[in-house]
Every structure is written in C-alpha cells, then in structure tokens.
PDB file of N, CA and C in Angstrom:
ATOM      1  N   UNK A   1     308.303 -46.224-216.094  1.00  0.00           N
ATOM      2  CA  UNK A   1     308.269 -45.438-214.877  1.00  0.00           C
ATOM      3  C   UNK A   1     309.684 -45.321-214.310  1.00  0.00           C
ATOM      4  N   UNK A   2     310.351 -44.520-213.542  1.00  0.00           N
ATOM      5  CA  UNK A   2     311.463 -43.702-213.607  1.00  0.00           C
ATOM      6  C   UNK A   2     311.569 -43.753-212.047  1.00  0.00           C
ATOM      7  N   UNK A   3     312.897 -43.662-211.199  1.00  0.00           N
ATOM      8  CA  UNK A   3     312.685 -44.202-210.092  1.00  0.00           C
ATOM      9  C   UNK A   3     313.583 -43.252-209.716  1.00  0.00           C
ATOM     10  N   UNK A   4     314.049 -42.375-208.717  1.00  0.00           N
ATOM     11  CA  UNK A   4     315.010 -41.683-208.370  1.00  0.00           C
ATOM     12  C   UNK A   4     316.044 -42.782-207.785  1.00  0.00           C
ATOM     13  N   UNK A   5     317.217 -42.267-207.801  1.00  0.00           N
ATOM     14  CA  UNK A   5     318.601 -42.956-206.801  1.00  0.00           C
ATOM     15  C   UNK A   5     319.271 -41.833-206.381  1.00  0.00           C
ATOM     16  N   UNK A   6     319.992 -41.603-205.094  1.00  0.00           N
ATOM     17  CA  UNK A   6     320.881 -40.845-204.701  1.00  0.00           C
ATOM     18  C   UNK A   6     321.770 -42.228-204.218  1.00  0.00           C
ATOM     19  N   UNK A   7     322.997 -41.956-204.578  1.00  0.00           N
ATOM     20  CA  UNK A   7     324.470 -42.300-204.390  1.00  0.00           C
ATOM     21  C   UNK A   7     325.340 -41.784-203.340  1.00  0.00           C
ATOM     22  N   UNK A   8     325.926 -42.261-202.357  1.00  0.00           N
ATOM     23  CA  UNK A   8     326.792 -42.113-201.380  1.00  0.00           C
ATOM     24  C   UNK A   8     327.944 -42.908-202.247  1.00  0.00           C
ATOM     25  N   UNK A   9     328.847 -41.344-202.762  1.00  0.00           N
ATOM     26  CA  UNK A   9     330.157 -42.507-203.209  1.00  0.00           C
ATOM     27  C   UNK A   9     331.593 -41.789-202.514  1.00  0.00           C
ATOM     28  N   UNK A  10     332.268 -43.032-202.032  1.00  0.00           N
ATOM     29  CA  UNK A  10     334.101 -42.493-201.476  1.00  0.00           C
ATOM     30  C   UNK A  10     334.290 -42.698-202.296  1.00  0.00           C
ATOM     31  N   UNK A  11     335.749 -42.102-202.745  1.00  0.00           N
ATOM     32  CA  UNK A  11     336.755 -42.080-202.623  1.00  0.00           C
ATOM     33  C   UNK A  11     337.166 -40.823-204.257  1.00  0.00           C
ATOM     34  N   UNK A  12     336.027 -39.995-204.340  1.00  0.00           N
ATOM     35  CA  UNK A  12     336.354 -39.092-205.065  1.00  0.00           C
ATOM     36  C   UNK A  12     336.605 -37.629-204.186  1.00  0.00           C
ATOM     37  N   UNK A  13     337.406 -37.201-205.003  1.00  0.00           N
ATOM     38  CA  UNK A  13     338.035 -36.264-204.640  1.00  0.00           C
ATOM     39  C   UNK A  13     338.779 -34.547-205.519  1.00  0.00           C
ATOM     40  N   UNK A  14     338.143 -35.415-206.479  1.00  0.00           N
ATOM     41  CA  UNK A  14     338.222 -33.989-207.599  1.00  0.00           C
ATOM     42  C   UNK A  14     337.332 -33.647-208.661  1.00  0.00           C
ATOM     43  N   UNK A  15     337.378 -32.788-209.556  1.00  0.00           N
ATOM     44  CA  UNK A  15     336.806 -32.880-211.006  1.00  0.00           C
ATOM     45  C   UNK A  15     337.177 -33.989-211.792  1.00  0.00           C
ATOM     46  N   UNK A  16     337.736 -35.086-211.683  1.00  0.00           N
ATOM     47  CA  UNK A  16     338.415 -36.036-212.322  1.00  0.00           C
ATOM     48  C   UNK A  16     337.883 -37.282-212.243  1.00  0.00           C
ATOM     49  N   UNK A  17     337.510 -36.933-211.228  1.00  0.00           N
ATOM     50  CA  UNK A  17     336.342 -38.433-210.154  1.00  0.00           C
ATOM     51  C   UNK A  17     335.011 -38.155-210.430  1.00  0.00           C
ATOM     52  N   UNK A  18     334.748 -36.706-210.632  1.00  0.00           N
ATOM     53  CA  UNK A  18     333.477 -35.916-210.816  1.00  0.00           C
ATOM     54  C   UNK A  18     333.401 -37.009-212.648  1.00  0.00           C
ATOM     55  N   UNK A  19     334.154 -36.645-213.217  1.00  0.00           N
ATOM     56  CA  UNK A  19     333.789 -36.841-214.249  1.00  0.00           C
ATOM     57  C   UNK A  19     333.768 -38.470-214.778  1.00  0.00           C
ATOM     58  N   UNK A  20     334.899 -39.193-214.176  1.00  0.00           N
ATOM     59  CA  UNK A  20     334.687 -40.881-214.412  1.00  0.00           C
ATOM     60  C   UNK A  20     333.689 -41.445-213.669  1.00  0.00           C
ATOM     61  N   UNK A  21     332.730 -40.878-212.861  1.00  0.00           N
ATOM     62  CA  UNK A  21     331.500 -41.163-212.295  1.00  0.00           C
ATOM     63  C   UNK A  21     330.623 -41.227-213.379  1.00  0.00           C
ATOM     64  N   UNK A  22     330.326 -39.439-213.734  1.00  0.00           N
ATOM     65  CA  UNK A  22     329.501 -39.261-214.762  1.00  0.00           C
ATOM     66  C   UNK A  22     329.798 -40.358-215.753  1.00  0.00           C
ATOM     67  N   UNK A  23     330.978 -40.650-216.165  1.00  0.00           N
ATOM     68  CA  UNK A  23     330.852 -41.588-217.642  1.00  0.00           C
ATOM     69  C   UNK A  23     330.408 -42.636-217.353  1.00  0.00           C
ATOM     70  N   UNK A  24     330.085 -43.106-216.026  1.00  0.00           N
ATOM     71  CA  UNK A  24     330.315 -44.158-215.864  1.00  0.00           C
ATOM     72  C   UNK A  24     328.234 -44.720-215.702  1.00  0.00           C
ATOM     73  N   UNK A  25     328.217 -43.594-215.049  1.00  0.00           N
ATOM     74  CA  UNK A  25     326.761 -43.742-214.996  1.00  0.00           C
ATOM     75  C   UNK A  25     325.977 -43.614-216.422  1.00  0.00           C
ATOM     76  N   UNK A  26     326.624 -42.617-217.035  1.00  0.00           N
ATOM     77  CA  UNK A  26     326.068 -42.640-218.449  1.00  0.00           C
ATOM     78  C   UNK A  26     326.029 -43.677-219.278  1.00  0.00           C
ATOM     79  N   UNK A  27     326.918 -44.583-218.989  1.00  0.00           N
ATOM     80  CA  UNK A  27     327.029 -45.323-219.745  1.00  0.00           C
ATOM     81  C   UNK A  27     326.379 -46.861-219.322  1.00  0.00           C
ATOM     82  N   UNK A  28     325.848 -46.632-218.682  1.00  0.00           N
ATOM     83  CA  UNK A  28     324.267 -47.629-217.862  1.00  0.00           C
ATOM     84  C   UNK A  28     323.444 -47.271-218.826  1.00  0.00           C
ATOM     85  N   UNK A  29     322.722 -48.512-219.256  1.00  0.00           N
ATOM     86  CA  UNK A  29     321.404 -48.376-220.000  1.00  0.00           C
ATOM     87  C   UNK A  29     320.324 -48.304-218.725  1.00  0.00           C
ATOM     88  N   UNK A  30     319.192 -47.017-218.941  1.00  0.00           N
ATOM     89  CA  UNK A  30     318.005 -46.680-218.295  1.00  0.00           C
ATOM     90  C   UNK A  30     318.729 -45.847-216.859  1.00  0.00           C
ATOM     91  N   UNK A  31     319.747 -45.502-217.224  1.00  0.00           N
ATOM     92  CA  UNK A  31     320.120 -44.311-216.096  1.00  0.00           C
ATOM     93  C   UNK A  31     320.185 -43.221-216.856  1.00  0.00           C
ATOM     94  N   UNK A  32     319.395 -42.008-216.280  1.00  0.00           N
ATOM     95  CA  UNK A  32     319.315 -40.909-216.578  1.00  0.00           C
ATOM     96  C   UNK A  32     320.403 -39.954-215.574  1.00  0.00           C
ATOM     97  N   UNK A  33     321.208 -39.208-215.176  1.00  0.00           N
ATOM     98  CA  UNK A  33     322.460 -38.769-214.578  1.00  0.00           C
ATOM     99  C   UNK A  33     321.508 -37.336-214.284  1.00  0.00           C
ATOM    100  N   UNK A  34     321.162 -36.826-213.327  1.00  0.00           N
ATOM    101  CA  UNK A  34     320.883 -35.666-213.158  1.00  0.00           C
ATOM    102  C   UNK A  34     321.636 -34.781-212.110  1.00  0.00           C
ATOM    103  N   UNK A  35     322.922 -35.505-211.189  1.00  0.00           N
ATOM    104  CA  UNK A  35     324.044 -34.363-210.815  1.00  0.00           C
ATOM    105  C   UNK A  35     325.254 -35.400-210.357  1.00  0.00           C
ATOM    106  N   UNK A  36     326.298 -35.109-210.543  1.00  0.00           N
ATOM    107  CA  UNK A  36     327.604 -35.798-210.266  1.00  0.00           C
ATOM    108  C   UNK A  36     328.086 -34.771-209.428  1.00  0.00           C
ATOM    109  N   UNK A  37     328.318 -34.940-207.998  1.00  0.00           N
ATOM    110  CA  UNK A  37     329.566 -34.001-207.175  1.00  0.00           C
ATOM    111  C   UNK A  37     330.135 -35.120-206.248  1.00  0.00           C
ATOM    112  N   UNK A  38     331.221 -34.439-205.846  1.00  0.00           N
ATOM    113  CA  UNK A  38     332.136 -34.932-205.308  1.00  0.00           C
ATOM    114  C   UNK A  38     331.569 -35.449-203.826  1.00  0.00           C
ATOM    115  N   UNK A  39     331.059 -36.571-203.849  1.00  0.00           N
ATOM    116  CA  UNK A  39     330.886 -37.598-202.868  1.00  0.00           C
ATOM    117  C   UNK A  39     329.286 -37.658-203.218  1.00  0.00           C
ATOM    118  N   UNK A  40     328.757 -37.735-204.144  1.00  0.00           N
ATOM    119  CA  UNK A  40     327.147 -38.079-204.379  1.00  0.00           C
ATOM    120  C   UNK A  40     326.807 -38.051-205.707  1.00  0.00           C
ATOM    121  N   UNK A  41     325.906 -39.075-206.292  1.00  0.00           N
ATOM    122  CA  UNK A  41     325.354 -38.665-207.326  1.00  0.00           C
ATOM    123  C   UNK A  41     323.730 -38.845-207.230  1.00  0.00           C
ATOM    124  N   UNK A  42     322.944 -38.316-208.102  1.00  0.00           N
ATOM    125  CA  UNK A  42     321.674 -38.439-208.181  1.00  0.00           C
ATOM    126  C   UNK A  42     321.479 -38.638-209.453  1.00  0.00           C
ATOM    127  N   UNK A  43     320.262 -39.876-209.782  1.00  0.00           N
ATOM    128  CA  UNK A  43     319.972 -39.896-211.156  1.00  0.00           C
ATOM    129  C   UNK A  43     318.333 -40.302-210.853  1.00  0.00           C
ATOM    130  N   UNK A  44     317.759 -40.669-211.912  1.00  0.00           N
ATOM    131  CA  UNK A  44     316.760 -41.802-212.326  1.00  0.00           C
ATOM    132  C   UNK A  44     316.797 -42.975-212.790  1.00  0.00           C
ATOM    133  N   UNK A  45     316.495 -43.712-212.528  1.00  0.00           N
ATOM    134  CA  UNK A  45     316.376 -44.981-213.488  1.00  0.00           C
ATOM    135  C   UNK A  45     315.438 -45.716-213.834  1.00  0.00           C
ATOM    136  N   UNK A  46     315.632 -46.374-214.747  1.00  0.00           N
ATOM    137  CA  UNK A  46     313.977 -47.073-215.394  1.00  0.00           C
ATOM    138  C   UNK A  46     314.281 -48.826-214.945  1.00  0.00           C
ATOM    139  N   UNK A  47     313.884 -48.973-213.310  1.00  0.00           N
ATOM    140  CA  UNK A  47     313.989 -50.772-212.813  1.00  0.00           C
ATOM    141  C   UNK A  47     313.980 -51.714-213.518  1.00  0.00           C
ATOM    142  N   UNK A  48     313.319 -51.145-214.821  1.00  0.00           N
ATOM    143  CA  UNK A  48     312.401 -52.583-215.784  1.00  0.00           C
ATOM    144  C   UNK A  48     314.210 -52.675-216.493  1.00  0.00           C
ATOM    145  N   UNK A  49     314.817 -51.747-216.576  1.00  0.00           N
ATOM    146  CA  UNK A  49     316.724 -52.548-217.234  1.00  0.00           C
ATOM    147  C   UNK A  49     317.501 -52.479-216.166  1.00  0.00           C
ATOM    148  N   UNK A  50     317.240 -51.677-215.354  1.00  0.00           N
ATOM    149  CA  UNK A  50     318.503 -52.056-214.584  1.00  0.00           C
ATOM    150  C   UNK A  50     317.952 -51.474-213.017  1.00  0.00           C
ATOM    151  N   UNK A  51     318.837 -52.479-211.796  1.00  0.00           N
ATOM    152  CA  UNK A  51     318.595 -52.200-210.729  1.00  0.00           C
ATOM    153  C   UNK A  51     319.302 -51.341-210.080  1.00  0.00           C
ATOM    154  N   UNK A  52     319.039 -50.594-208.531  1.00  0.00           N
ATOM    155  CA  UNK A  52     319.626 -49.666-208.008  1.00  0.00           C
ATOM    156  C   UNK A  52     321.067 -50.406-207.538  1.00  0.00           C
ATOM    157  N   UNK A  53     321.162 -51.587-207.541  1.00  0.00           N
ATOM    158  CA  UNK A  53     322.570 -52.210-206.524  1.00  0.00           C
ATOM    159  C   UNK A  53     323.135 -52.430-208.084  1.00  0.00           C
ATOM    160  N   UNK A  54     322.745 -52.927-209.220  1.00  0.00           N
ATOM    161  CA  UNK A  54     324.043 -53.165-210.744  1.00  0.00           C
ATOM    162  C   UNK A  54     324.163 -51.217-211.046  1.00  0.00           C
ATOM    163  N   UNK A  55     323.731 -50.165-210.593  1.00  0.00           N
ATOM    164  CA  UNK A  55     324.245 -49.022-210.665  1.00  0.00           C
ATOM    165  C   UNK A  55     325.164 -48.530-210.083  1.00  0.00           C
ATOM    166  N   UNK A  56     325.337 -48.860-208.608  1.00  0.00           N
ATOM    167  CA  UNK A  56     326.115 -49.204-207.515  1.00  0.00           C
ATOM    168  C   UNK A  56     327.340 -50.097-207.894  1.00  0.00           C
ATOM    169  N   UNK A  57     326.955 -51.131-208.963  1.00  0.00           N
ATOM    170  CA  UNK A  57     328.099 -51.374-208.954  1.00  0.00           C
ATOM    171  C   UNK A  57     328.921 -51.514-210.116  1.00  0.00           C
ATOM    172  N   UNK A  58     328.429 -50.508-211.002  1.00  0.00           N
ATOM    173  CA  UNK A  58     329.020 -49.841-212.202  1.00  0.00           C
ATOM    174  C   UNK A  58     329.873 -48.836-211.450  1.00  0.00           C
ATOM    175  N   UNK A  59     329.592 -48.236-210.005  1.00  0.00           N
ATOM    176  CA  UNK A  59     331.034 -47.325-209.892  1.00  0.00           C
ATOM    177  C   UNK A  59     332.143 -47.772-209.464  1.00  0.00           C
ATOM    178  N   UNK A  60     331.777 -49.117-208.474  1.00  0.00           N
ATOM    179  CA  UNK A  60     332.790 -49.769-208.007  1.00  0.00           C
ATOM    180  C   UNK A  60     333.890 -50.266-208.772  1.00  0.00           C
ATOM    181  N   UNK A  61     333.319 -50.487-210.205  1.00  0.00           N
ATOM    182  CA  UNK A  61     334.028 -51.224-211.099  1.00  0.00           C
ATOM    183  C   UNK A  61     335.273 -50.244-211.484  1.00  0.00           C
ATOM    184  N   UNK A  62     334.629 -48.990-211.528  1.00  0.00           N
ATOM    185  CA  UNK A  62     336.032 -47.800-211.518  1.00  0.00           C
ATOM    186  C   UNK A  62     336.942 -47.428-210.440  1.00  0.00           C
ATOM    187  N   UNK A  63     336.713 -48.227-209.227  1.00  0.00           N
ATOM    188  CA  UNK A  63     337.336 -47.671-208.148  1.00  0.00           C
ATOM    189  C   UNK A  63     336.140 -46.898-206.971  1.00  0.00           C
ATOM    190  N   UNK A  64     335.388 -46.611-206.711  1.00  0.00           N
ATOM    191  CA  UNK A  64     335.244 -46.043-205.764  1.00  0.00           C
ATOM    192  C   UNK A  64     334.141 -47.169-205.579  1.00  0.00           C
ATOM    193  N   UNK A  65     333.829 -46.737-203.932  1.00  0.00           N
ATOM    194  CA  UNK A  65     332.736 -47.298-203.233  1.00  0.00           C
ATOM    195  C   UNK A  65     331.377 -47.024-202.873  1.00  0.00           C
ATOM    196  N   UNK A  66     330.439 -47.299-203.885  1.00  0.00           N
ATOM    197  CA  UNK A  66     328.984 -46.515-203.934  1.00  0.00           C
ATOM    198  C   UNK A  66     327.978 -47.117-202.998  1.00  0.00           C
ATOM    199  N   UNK A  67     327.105 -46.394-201.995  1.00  0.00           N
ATOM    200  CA  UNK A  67     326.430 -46.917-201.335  1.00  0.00           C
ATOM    201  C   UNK A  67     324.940 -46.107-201.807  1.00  0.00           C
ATOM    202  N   UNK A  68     324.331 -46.975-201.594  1.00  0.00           N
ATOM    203  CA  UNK A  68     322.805 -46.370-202.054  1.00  0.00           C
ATOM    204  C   UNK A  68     322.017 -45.863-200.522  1.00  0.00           C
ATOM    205  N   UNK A  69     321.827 -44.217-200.739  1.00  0.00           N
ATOM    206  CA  UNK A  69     320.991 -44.190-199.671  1.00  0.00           C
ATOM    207  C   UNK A  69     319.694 -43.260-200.176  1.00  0.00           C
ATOM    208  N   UNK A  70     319.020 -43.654-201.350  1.00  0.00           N
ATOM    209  CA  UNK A  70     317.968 -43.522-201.629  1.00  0.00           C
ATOM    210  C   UNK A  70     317.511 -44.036-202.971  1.00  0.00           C
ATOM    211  N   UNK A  71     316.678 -44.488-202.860  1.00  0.00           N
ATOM    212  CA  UNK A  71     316.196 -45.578-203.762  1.00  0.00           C
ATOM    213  C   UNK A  71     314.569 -45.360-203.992  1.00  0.00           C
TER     214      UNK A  71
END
C-alpha cells in the first residue's frame, strides 16, 4: 500500500536543485517521485521500506532542508 508525501524543501533555487532532488529521491528504495519543482516535491511511498522523516532526510543529506507537510 502506497502512501502519498508532499515535501516543503529550501534552499533550491534552480533546474539544478530541481534535478539533485529528483536523484535523490529516486534513489530511495519504495519512493515513487511523481513531481520535483522548485521548493516542493510530491511522491508515494511504500512505509513497509521506508519512512516519511528517512525521505526527508535523504534531501538534507544533499544540502537542502525538507520539511514534511503531508504525509
């Protein structure tokens, strides 16, 4: 079962940020990526591998600051 997340993330600011997001989320096992823009992302995820706060903090690990405001 498949869980939506929307992402509140600073400190992007271009297509460049747009895109080390995306890799970054992609590269989470049981995240599905369904839009990367500049200050939000939205995906799915499957809880049973991974939680909404270790997604959160797969972006941090690149630099920016992800806050979860839907879960």
């Amino acid at each position: 079962m498949a869980n939506t997340l929307t992402l509140s993330i600073e400190g992007m600011h271009c297509g460049g940020c747009v895109r080390r997001v995306t890799a970054a989320l992609e590269g989470v096992k049981g995240v599905e990526v369904r839009s990367v823009g500049v200050g939000s992302a939205n995906m799915t995820f499957d809880p049973s591998r991974v939680s909404a706060e270790e997604i959160a903090a797969a972006i941090s690990r690149i630099g920016f600051s992800a806050q979860i405001e839907k879960a």
